[in-house]
N, C-alpha and C. Protein backbone atom coordinates (compact mmCIF):
# COMPACT_ATOMS: atom_id res chain seq x y z
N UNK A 1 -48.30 -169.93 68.69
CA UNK A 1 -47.93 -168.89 67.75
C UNK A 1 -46.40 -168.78 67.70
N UNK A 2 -45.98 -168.97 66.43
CA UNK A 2 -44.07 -168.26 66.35
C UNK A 2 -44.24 -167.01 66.08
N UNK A 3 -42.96 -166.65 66.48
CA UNK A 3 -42.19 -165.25 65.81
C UNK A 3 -41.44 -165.43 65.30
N UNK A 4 -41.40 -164.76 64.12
CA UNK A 4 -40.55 -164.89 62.99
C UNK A 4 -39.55 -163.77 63.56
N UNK A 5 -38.31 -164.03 62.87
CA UNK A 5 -37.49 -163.13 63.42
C UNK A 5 -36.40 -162.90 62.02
N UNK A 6 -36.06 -161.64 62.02
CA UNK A 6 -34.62 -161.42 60.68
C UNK A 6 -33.65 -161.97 61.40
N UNK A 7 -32.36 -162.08 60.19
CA UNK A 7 -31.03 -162.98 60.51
C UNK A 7 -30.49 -162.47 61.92
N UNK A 8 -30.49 -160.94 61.56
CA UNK A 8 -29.84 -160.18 62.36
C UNK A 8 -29.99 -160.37 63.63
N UNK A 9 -31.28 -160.68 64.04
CA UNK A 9 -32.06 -160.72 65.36
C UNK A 9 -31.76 -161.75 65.66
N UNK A 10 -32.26 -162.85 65.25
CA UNK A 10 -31.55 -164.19 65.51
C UNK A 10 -29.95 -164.52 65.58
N UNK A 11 -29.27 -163.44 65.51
CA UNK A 11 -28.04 -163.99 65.49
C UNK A 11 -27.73 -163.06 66.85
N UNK A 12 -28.59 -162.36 67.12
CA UNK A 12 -28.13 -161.15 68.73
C UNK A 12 -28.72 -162.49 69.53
N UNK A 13 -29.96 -162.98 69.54
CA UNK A 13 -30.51 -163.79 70.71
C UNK A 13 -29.54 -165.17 70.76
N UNK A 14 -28.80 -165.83 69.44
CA UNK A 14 -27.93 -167.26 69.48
C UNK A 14 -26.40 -166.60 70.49
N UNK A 15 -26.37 -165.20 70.26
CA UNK A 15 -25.13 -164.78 70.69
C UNK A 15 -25.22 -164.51 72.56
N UNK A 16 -26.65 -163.90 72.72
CA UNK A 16 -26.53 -163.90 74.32
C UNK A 16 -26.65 -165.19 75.02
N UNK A 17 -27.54 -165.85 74.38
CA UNK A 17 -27.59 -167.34 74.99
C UNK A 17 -26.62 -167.88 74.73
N UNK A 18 -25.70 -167.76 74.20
CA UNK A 18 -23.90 -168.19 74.56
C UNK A 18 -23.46 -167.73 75.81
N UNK A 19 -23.34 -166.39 75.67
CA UNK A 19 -23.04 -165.50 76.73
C UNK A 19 -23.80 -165.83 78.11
N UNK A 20 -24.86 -166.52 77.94
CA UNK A 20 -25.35 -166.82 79.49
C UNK A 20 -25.10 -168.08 79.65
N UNK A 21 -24.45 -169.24 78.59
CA UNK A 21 -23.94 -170.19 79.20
C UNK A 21 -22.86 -170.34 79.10
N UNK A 22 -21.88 -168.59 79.46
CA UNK A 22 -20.11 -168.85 79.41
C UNK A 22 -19.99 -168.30 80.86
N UNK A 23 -19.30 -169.26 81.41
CA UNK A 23 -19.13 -168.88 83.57
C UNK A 23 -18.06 -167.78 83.43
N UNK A 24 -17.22 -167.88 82.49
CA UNK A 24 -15.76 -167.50 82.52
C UNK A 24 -16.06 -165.71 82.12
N UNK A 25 -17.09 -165.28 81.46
CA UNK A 25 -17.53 -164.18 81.16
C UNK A 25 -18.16 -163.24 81.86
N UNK A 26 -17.84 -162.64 82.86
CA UNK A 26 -18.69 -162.00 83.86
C UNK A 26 -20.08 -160.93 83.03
N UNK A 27 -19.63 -160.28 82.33
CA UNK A 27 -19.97 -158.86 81.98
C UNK A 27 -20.71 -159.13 79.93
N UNK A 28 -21.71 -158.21 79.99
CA UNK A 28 -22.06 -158.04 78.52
C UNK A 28 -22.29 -156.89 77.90
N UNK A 29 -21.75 -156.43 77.09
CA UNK A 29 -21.71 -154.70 76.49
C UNK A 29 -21.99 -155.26 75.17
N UNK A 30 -23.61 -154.79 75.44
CA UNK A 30 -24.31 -154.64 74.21
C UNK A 30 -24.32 -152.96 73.50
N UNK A 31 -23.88 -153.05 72.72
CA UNK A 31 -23.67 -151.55 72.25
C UNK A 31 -24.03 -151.56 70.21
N UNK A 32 -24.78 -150.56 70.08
CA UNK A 32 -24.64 -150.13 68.65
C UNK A 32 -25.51 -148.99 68.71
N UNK A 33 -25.97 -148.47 67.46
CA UNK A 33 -26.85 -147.04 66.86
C UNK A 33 -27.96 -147.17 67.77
N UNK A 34 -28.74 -146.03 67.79
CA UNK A 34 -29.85 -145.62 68.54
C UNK A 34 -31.43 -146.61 67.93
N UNK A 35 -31.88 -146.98 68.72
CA UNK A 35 -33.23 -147.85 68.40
C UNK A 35 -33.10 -149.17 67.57
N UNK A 36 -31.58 -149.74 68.13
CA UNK A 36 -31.28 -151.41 67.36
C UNK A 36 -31.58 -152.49 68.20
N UNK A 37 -32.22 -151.82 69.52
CA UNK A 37 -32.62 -153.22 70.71
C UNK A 37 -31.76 -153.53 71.41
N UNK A 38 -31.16 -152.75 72.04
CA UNK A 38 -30.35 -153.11 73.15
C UNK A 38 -30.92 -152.82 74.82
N UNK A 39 -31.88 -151.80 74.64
CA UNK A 39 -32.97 -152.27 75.91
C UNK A 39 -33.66 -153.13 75.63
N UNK A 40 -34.38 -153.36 74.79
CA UNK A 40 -35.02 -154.41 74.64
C UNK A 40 -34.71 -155.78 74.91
N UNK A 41 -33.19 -155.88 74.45
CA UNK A 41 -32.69 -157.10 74.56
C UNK A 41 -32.23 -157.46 76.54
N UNK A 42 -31.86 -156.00 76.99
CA UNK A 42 -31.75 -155.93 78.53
C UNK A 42 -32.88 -156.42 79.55
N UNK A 43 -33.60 -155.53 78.49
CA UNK A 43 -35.42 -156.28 79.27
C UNK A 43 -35.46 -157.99 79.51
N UNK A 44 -35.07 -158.01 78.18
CA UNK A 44 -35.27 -160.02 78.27
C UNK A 44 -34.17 -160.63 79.09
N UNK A 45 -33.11 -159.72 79.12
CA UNK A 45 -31.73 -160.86 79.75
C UNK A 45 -32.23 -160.33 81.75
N UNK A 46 -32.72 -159.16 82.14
CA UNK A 46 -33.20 -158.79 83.38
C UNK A 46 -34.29 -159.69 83.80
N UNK A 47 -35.31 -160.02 82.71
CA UNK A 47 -36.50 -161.34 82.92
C UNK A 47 -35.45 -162.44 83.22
N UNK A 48 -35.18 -162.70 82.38
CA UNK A 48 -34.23 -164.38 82.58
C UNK A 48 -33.68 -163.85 83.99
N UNK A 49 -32.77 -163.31 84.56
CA UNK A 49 -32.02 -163.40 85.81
C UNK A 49 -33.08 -163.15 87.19
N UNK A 50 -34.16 -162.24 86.95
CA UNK A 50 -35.67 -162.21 87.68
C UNK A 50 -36.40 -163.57 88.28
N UNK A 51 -36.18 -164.04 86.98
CA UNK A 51 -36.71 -165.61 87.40
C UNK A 51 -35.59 -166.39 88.25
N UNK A 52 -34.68 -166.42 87.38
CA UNK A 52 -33.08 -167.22 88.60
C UNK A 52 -33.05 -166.73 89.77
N UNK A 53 -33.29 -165.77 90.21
CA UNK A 53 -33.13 -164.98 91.59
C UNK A 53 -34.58 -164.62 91.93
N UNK A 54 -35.02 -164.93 93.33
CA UNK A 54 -36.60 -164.95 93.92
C UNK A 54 -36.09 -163.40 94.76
N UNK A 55 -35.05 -163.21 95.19
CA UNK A 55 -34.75 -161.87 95.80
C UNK A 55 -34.80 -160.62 94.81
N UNK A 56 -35.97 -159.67 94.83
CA UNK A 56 -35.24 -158.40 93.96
C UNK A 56 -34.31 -157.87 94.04
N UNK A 57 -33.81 -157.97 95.40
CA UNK A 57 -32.38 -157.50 95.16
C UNK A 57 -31.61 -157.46 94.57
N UNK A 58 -31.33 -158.82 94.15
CA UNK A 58 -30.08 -159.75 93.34
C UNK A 58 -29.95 -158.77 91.99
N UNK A 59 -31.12 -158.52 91.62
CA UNK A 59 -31.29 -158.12 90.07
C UNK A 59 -31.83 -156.53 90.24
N UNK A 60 -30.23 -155.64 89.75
CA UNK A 60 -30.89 -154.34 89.49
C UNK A 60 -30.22 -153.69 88.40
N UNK A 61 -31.14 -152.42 87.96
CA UNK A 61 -31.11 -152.15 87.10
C UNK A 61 -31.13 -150.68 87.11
N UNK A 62 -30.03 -149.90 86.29
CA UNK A 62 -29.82 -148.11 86.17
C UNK A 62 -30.23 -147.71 85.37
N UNK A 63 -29.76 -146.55 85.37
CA UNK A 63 -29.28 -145.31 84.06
C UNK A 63 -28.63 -144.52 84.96
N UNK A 64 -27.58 -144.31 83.84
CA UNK A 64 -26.28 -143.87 84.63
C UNK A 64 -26.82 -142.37 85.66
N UNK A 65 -27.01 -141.40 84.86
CA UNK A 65 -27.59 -140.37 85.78
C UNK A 65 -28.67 -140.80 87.35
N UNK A 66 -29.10 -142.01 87.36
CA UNK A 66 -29.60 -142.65 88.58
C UNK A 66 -28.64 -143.25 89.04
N UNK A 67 -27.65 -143.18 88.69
CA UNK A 67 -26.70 -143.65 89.89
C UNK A 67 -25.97 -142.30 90.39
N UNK A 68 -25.39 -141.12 89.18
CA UNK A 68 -25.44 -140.28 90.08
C UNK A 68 -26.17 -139.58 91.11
N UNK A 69 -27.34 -139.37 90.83
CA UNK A 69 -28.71 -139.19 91.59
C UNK A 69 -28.23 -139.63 92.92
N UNK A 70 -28.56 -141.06 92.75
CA UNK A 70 -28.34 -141.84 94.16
C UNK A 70 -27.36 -141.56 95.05
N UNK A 71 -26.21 -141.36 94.31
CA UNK A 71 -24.76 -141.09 95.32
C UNK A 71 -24.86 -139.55 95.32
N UNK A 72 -25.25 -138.74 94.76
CA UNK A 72 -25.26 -137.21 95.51
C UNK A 72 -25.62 -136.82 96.47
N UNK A 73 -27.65 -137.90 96.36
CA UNK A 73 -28.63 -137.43 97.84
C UNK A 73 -28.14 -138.45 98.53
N UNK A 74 -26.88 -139.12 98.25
CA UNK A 74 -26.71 -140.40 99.64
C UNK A 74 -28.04 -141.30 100.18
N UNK A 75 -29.26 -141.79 99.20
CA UNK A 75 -30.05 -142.56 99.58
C UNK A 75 -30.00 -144.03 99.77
N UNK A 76 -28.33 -144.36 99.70
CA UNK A 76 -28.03 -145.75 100.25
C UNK A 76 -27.16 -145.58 101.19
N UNK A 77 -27.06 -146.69 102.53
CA UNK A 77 -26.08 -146.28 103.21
C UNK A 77 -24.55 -146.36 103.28
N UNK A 78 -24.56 -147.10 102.09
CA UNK A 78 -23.08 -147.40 102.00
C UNK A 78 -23.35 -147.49 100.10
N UNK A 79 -23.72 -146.09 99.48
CA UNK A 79 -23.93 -146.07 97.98
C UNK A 79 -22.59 -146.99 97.24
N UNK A 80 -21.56 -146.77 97.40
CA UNK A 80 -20.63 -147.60 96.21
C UNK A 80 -21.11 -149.06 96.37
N UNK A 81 -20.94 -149.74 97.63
CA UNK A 81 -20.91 -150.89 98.41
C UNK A 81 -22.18 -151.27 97.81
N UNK A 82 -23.05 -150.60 97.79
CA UNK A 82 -24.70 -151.33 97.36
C UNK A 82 -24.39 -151.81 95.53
N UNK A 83 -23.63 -150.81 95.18
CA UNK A 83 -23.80 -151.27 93.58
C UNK A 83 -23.00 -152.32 93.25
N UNK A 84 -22.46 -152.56 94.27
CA UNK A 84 -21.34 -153.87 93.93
C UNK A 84 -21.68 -154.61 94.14
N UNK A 85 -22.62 -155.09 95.56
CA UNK A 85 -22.92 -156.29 96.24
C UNK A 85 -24.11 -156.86 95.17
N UNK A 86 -25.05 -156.26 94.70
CA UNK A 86 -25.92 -156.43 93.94
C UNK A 86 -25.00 -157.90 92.79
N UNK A 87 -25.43 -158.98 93.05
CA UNK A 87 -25.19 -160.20 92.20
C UNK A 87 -25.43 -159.73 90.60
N UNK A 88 -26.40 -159.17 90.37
CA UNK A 88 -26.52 -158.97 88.86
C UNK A 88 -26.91 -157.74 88.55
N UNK A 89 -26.21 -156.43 87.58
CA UNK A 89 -26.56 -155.21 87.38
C UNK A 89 -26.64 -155.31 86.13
N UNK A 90 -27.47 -154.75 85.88
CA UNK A 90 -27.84 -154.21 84.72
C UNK A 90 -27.55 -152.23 84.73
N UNK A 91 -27.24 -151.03 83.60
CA UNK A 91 -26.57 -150.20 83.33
C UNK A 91 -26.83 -149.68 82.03
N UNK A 92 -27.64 -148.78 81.29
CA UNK A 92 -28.69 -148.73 80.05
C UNK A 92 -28.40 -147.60 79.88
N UNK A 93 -28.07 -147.08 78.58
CA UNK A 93 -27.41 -145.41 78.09
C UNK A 93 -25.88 -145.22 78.85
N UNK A 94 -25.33 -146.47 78.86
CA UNK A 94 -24.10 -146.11 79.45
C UNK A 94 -23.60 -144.96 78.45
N UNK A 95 -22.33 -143.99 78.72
CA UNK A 95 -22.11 -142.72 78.34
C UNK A 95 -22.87 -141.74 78.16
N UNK A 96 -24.03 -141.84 78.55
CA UNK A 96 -24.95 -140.49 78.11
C UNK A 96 -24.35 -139.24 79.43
N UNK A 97 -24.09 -140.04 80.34
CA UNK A 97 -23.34 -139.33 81.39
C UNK A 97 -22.35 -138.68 81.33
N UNK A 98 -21.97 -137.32 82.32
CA UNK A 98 -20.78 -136.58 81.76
C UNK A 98 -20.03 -137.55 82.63
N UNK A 99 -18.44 -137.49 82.01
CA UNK A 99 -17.33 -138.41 82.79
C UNK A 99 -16.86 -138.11 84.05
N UNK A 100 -17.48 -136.87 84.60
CA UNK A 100 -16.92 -137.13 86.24
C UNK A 100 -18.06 -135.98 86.58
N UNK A 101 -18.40 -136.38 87.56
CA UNK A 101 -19.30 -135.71 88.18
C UNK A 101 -18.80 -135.20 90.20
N UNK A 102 -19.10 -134.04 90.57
CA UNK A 102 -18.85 -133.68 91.66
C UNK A 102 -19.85 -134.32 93.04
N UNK A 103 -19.63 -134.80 93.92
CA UNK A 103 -20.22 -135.25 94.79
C UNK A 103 -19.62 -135.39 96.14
N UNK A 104 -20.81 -134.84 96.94
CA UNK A 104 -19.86 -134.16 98.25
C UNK A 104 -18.79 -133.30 98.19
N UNK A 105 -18.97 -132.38 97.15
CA UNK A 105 -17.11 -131.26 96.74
C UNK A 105 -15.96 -132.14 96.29
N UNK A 106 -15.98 -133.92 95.54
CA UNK A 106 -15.35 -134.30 95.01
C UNK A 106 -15.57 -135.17 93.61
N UNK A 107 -14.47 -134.71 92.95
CA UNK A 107 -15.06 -134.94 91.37
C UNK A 107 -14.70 -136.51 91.59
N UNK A 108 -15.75 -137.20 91.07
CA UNK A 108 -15.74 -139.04 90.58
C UNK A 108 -16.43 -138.84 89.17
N UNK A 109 -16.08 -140.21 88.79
CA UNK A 109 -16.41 -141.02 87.33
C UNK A 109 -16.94 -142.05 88.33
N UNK A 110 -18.11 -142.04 88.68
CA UNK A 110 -19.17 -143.14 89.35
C UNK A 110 -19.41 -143.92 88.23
N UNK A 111 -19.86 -143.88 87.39
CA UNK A 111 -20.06 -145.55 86.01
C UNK A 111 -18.46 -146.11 85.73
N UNK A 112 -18.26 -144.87 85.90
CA UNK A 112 -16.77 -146.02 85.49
C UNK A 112 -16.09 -146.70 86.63
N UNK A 113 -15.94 -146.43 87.93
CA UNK A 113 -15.78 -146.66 89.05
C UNK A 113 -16.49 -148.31 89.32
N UNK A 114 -17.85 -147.76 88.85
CA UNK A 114 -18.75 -149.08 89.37
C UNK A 114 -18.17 -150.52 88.57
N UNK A 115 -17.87 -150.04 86.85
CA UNK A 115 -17.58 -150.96 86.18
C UNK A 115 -16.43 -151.46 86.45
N UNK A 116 -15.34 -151.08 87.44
CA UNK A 116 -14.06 -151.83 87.65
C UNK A 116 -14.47 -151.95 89.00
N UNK A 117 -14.87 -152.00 90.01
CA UNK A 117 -15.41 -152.24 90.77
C UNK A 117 -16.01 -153.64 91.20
N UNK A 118 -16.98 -153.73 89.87
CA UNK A 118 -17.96 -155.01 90.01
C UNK A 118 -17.03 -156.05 89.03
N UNK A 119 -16.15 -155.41 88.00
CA UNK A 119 -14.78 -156.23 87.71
C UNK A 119 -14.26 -157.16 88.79
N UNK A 120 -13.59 -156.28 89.29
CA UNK A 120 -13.14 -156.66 90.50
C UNK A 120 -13.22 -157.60 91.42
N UNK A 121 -14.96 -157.27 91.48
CA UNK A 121 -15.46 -159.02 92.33
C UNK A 121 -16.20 -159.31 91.67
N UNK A 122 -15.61 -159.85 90.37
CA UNK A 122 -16.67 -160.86 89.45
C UNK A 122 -17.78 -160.95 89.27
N UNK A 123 -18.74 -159.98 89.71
CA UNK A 123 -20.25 -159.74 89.44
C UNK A 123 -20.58 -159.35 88.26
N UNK A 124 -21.54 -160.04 88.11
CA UNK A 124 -22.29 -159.54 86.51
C UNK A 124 -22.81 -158.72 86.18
N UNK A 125 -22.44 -158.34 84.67
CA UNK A 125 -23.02 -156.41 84.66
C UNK A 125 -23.48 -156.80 83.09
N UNK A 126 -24.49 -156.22 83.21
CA UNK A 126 -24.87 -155.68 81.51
C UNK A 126 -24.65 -154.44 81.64
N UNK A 127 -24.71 -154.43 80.21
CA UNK A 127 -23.77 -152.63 79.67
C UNK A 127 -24.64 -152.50 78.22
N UNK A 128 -25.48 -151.54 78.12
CA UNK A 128 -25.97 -151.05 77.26
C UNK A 128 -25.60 -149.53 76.72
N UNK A 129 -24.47 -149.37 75.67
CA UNK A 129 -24.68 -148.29 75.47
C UNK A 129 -24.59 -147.99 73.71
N UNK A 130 -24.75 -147.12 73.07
CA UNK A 130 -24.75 -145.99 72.02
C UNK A 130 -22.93 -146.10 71.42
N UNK A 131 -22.08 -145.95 72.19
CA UNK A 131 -20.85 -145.98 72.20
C UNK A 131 -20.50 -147.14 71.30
N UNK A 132 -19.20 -147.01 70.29
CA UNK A 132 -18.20 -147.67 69.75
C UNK A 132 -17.50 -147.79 70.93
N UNK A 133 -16.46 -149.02 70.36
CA UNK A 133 -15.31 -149.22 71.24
C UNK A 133 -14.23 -148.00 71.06
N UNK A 134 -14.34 -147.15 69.90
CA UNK A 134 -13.52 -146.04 70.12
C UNK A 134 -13.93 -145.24 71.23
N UNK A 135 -15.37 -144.59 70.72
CA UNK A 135 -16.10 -143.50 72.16
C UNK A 135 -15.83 -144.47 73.44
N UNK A 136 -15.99 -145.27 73.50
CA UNK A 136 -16.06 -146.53 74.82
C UNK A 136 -14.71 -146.04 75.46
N UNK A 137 -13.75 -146.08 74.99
CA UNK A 137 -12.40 -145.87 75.32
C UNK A 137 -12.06 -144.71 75.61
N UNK A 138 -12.34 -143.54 74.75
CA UNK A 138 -12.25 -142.24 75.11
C UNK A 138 -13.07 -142.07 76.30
N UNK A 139 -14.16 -142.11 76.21
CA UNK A 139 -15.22 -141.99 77.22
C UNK A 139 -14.51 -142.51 78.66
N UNK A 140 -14.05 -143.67 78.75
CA UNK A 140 -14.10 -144.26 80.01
C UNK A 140 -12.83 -144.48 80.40
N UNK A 141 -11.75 -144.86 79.19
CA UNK A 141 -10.36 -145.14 79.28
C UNK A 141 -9.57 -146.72 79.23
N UNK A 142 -8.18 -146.38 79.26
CA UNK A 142 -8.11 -147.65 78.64
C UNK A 142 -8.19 -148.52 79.72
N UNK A 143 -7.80 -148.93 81.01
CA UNK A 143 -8.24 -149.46 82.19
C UNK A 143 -9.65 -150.14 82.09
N UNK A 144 -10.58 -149.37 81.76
CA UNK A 144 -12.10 -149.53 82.03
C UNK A 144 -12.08 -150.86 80.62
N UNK A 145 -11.39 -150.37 79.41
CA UNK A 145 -11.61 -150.98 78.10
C UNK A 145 -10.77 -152.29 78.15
N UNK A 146 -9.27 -152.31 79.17
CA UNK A 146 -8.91 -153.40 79.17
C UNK A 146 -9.38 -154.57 80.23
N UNK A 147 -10.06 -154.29 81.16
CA UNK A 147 -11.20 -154.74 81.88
C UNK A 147 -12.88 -155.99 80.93
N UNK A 148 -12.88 -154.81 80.05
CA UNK A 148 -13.86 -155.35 79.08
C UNK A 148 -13.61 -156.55 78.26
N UNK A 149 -12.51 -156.28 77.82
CA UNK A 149 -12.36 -157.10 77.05
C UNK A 149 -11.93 -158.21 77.32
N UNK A 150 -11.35 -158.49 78.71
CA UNK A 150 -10.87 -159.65 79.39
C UNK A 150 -12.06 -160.35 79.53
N UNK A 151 -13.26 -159.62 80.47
CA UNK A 151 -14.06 -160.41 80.89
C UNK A 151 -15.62 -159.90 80.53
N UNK A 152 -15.68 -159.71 79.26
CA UNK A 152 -17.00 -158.98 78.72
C UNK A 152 -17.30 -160.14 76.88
N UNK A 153 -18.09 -160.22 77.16
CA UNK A 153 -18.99 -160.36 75.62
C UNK A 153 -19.50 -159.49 75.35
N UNK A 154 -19.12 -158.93 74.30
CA UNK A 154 -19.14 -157.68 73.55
C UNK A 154 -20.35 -157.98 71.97
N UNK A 155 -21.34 -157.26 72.21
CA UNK A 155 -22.25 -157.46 70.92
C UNK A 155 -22.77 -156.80 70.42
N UNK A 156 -22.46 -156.33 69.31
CA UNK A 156 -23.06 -155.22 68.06
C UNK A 156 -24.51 -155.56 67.51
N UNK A 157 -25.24 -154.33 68.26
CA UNK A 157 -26.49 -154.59 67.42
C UNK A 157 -27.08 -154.06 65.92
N UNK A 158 -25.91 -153.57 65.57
CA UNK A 158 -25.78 -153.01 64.23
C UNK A 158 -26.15 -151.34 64.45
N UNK A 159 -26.63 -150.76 63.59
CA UNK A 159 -26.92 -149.72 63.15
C UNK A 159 -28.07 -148.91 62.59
N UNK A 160 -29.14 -149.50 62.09
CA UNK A 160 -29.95 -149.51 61.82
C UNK A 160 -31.14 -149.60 62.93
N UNK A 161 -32.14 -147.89 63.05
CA UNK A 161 -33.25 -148.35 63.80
C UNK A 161 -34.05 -148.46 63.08
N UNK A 162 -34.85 -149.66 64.58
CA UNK A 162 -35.87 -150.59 64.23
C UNK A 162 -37.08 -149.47 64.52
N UNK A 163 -37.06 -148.01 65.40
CA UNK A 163 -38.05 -146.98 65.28
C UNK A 163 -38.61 -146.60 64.30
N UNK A 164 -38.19 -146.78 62.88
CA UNK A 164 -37.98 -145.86 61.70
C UNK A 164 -38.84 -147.37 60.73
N UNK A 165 -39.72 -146.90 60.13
CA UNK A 165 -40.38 -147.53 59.37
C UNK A 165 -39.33 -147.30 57.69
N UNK A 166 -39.30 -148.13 57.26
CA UNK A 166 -38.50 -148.41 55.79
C UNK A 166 -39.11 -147.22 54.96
N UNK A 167 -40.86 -147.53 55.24
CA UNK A 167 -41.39 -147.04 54.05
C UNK A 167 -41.60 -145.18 54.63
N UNK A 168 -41.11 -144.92 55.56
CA UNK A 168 -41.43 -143.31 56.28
C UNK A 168 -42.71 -143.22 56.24
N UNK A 169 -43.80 -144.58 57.02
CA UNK A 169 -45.27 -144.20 57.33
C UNK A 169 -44.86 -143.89 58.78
């Protein structure tokens, strides 16, 4: 059986399978409008790295408020250290989060932290969020944005959700 697929779609799946055969690219910020497949598309790029890696470890996967979660109740023992070491992260509704959050009586930006962080030591991150590169920037700053763009493939899934039937059945 095929699947037929629109231009559009076919041109997000020719664009990640670039992106997974560029070494030089650590990071992928898939970002556009609400219900254009950018979990969806996370789902498939988390399968592909699932299979490359036999350890679950290797391959994990958030939402930003679960990472604050995690670092408030301290349920890792070394919480920053775990999100870094992790070989491949995945990160879904990036910005839905407020930009600094209090933990232990001190205010952090934990997503943004993590994302220069795993910069830092070249680990791979998907980035799914809602955000323009304007909100992206406001949101996170220019540090976080000049980070991105060095070592990120950046892909617009347009605008248009795929939730919403054409005909409003």
């Amino acid at each position: 059986m095929y699947m037929t697929w629109d231009k559009h779609s076919a041109d997000i799946i020719d664009e990640v399978a670039a992106w997974l055969g560029t070494p030089y690219k650590t990071g992928l910020l898939l970002f556009g409008g609400y219900g254009t497949g950018k979990t969806t598309v996370l789902s498939c790029i988390e399968d592909i790295f699932r299979k490359d890696y036999f350890d679950p470890g290797h391959v994990r996967r958030y939402y930003p408020f679960e990472i604050i979660d995690i670092l408030k109740s301290n349920q890792l023992p070394a919480p920053m250290a775990e999100f870094v070491k992790a070989p491949v992260m995945l990160i879904d509704e990036v910005g839905m989060e407020p930009l600094s959050s209090t933990i232990w009586g001190e205010r952090c930006s934990p997503v943004r932290d993590i994302i220069i962080a795993r910069y830092d030591h070249s680990k791979t991150t998907i980035i799914a969020t809602n955000l323009d590169s304007v909100e992206f920037r406001s949101h996170y700053g220019d540090r976080v944005m000049d980070r991105l763009t060095q070592a990120y493939t950046c892909i617009y899934l347009g605008t248009d959700s795929y939730r919403h039937d054409p005909e409003g059945k």
